[in-house]
Protein backbone atom coordinates (compact mmCIF):
# COMPACT_ATOMS: atom_id res chain seq x y z
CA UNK A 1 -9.62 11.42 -45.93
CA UNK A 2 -7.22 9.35 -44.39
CA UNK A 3 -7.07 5.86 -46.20
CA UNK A 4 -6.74 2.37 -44.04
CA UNK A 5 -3.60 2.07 -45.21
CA UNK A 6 -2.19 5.15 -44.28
CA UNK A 7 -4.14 4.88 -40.82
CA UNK A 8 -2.56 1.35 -39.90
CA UNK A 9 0.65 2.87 -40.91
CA UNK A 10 0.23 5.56 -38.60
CA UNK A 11 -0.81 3.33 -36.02
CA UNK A 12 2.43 1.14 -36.46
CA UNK A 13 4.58 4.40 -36.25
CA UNK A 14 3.03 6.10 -33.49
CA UNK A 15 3.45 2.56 -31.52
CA UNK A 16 7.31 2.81 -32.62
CA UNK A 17 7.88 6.03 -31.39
CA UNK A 18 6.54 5.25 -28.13
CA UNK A 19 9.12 2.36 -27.45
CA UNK A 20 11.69 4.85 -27.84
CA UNK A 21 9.74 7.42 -26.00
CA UNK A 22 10.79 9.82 -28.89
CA UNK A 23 8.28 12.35 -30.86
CA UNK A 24 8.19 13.03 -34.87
CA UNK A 25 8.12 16.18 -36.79
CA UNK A 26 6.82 16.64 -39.89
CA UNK A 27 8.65 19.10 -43.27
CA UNK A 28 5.69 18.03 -46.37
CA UNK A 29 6.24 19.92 -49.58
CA UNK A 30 4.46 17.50 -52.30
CA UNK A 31 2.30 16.16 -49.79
CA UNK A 32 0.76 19.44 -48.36
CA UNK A 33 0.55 18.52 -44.94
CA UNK A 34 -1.01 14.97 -45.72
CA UNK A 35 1.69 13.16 -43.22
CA UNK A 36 0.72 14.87 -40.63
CA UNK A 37 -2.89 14.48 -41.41
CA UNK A 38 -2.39 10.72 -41.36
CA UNK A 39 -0.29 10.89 -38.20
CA UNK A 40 -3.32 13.42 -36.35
CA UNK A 41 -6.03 10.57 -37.42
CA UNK A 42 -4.82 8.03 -34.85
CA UNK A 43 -6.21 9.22 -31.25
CA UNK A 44 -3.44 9.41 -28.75
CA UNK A 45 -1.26 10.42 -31.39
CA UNK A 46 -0.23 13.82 -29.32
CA UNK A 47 1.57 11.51 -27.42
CA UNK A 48 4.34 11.56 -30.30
CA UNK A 49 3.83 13.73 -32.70
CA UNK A 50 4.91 17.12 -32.08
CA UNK A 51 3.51 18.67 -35.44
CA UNK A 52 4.76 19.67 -38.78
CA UNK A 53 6.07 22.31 -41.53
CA UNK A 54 4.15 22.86 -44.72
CA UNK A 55 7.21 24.42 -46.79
CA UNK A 56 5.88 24.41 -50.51
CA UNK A 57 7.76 27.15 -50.95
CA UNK A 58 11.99 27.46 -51.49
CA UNK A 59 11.66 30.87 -48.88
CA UNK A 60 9.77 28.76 -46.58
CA UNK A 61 12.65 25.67 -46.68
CA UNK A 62 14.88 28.26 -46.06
CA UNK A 63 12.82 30.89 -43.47
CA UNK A 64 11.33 28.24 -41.67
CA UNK A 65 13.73 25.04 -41.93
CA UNK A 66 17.14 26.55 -42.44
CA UNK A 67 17.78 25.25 -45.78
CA UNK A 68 20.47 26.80 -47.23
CA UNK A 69 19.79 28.78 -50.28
CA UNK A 70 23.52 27.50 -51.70
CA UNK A 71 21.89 23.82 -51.71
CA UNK A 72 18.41 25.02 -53.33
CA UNK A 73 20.36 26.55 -55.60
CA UNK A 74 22.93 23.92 -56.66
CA UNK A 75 20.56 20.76 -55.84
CA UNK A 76 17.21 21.86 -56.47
CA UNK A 77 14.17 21.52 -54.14
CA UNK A 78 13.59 18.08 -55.46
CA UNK A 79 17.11 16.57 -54.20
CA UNK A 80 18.98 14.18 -51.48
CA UNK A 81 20.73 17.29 -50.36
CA UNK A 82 17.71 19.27 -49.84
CA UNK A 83 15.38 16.87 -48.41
CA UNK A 84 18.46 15.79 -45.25
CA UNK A 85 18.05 19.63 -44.61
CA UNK A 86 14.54 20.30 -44.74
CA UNK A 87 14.36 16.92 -41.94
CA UNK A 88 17.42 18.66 -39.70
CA UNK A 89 15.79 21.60 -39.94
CA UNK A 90 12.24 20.21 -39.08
CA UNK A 91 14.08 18.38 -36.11
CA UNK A 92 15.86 21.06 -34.98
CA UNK A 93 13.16 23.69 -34.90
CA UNK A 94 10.51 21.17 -33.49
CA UNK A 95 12.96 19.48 -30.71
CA UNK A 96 11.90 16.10 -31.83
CA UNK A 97 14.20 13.07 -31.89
CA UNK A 98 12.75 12.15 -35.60
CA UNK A 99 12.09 13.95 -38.61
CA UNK A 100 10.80 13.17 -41.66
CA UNK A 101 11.42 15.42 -44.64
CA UNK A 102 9.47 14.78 -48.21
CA UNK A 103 10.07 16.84 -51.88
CA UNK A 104 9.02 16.07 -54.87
CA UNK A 105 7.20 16.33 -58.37
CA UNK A 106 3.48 15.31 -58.15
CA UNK A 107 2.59 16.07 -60.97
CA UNK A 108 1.30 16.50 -63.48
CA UNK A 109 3.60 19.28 -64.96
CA UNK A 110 6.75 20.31 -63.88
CA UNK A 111 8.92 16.97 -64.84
CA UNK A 112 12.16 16.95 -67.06
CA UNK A 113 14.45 14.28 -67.99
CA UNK A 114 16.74 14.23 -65.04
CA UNK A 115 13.81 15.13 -62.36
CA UNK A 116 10.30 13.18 -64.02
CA UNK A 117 6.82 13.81 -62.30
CA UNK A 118 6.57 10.84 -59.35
CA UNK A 119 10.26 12.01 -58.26
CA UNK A 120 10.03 12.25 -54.10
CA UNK A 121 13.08 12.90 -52.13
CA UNK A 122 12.54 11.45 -48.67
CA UNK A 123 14.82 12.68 -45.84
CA UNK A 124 15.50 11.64 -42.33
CA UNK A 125 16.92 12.59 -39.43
CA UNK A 126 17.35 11.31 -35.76
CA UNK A 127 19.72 11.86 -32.98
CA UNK A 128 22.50 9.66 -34.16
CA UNK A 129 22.15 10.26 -38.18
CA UNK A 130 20.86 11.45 -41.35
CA UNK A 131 19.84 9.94 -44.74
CA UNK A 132 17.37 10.56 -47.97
CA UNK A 133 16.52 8.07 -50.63
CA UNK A 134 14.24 8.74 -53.72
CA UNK A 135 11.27 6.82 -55.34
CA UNK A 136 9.46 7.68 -58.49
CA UNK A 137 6.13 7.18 -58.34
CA UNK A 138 3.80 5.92 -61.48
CA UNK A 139 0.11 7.59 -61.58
CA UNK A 140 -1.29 10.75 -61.11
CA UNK A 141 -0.98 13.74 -58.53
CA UNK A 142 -2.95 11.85 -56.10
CA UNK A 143 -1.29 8.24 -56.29
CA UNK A 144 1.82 10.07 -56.40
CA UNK A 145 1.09 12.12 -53.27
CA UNK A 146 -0.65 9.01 -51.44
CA UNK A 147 2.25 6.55 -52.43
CA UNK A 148 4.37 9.43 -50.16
CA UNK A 149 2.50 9.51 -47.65
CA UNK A 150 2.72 5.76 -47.36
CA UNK A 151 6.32 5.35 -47.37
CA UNK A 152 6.81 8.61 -45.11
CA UNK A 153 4.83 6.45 -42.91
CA UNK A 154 6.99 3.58 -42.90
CA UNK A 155 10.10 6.18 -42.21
CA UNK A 156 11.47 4.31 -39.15
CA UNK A 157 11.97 1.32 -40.95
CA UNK A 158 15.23 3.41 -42.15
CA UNK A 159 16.88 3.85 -39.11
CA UNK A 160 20.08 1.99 -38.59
């Protein structure tokens, strides 16, 4: 179920993208597909969004993605360097001008010191750059996941 929130954010985004005439692409790990779920509940939304990549999986960042398996390796999956690849990749593979990359720890196992449950890795891409930036999430699997979701949503809002 697709909250308010997450719909008007949808909304705002898919009213973005058509300004710039441009489409988004999806690569979820944490969230399991819920972006695009989100993105799918406002009608019209074909107009710009192309669809998405449900990589869970390290093969699938790399089979499906192109994320090298030197940066899974030395970063992690939950990283900066891994989430800028898995949104290339998405963008690349999809055609889209934007892409929108998430990886993280939802919980509720799985944490350590340097990598805590609520760690997501958010990565962008679009035709004239690149960037990630992390936020740990307080709560459980499904405030982490929906918190996500929400600032996945809000993605453009990083483009400089």
């Amino acid at each position: 179920m697709v909250t308010q929130s997450h719909y008007d954010l949808a909304q705002e985004i898919g009213r973005w993208l058509t300004t710039k005439n441009w489409q988004i692409t999806t690569a979820e790990s944490c969230t399991g597909g819920g972006i695009g779920y989100a993105l799918t509940s406002v009608p019209g939304s074909s107009a710009w969004f192309e669809g998405g990549f449900i990589t869970y999986s390290n093969r699938l960042k790399q089979d499906l993605l192109g994320v090298p398996e030197a940066t899974l390796n030395e970063f992690g999956a939950v990283s900066a360097e891994t989430a800028e690849a898995m949104a290339q990749g998405a963008r690349q593979a999809a055609g889209t001008e934007l892409a929108i990359a998430v990886t993280g720890l939802a919980g509720p196992g799985g944490g350590s010191v340097a990598k805590p449950v609520g760690l997501v890795w958010f990565g962008l891409a679009w035709p004239t750059g690149t960037r990630s930036w992390a936020i740990t999430f307080d709560g459980d699997r499904e405030t982490v996941r929906n918190g996500t979701i929400a600032e996945a949503l809000r993605c453009f809002e990083k483009i400089s």
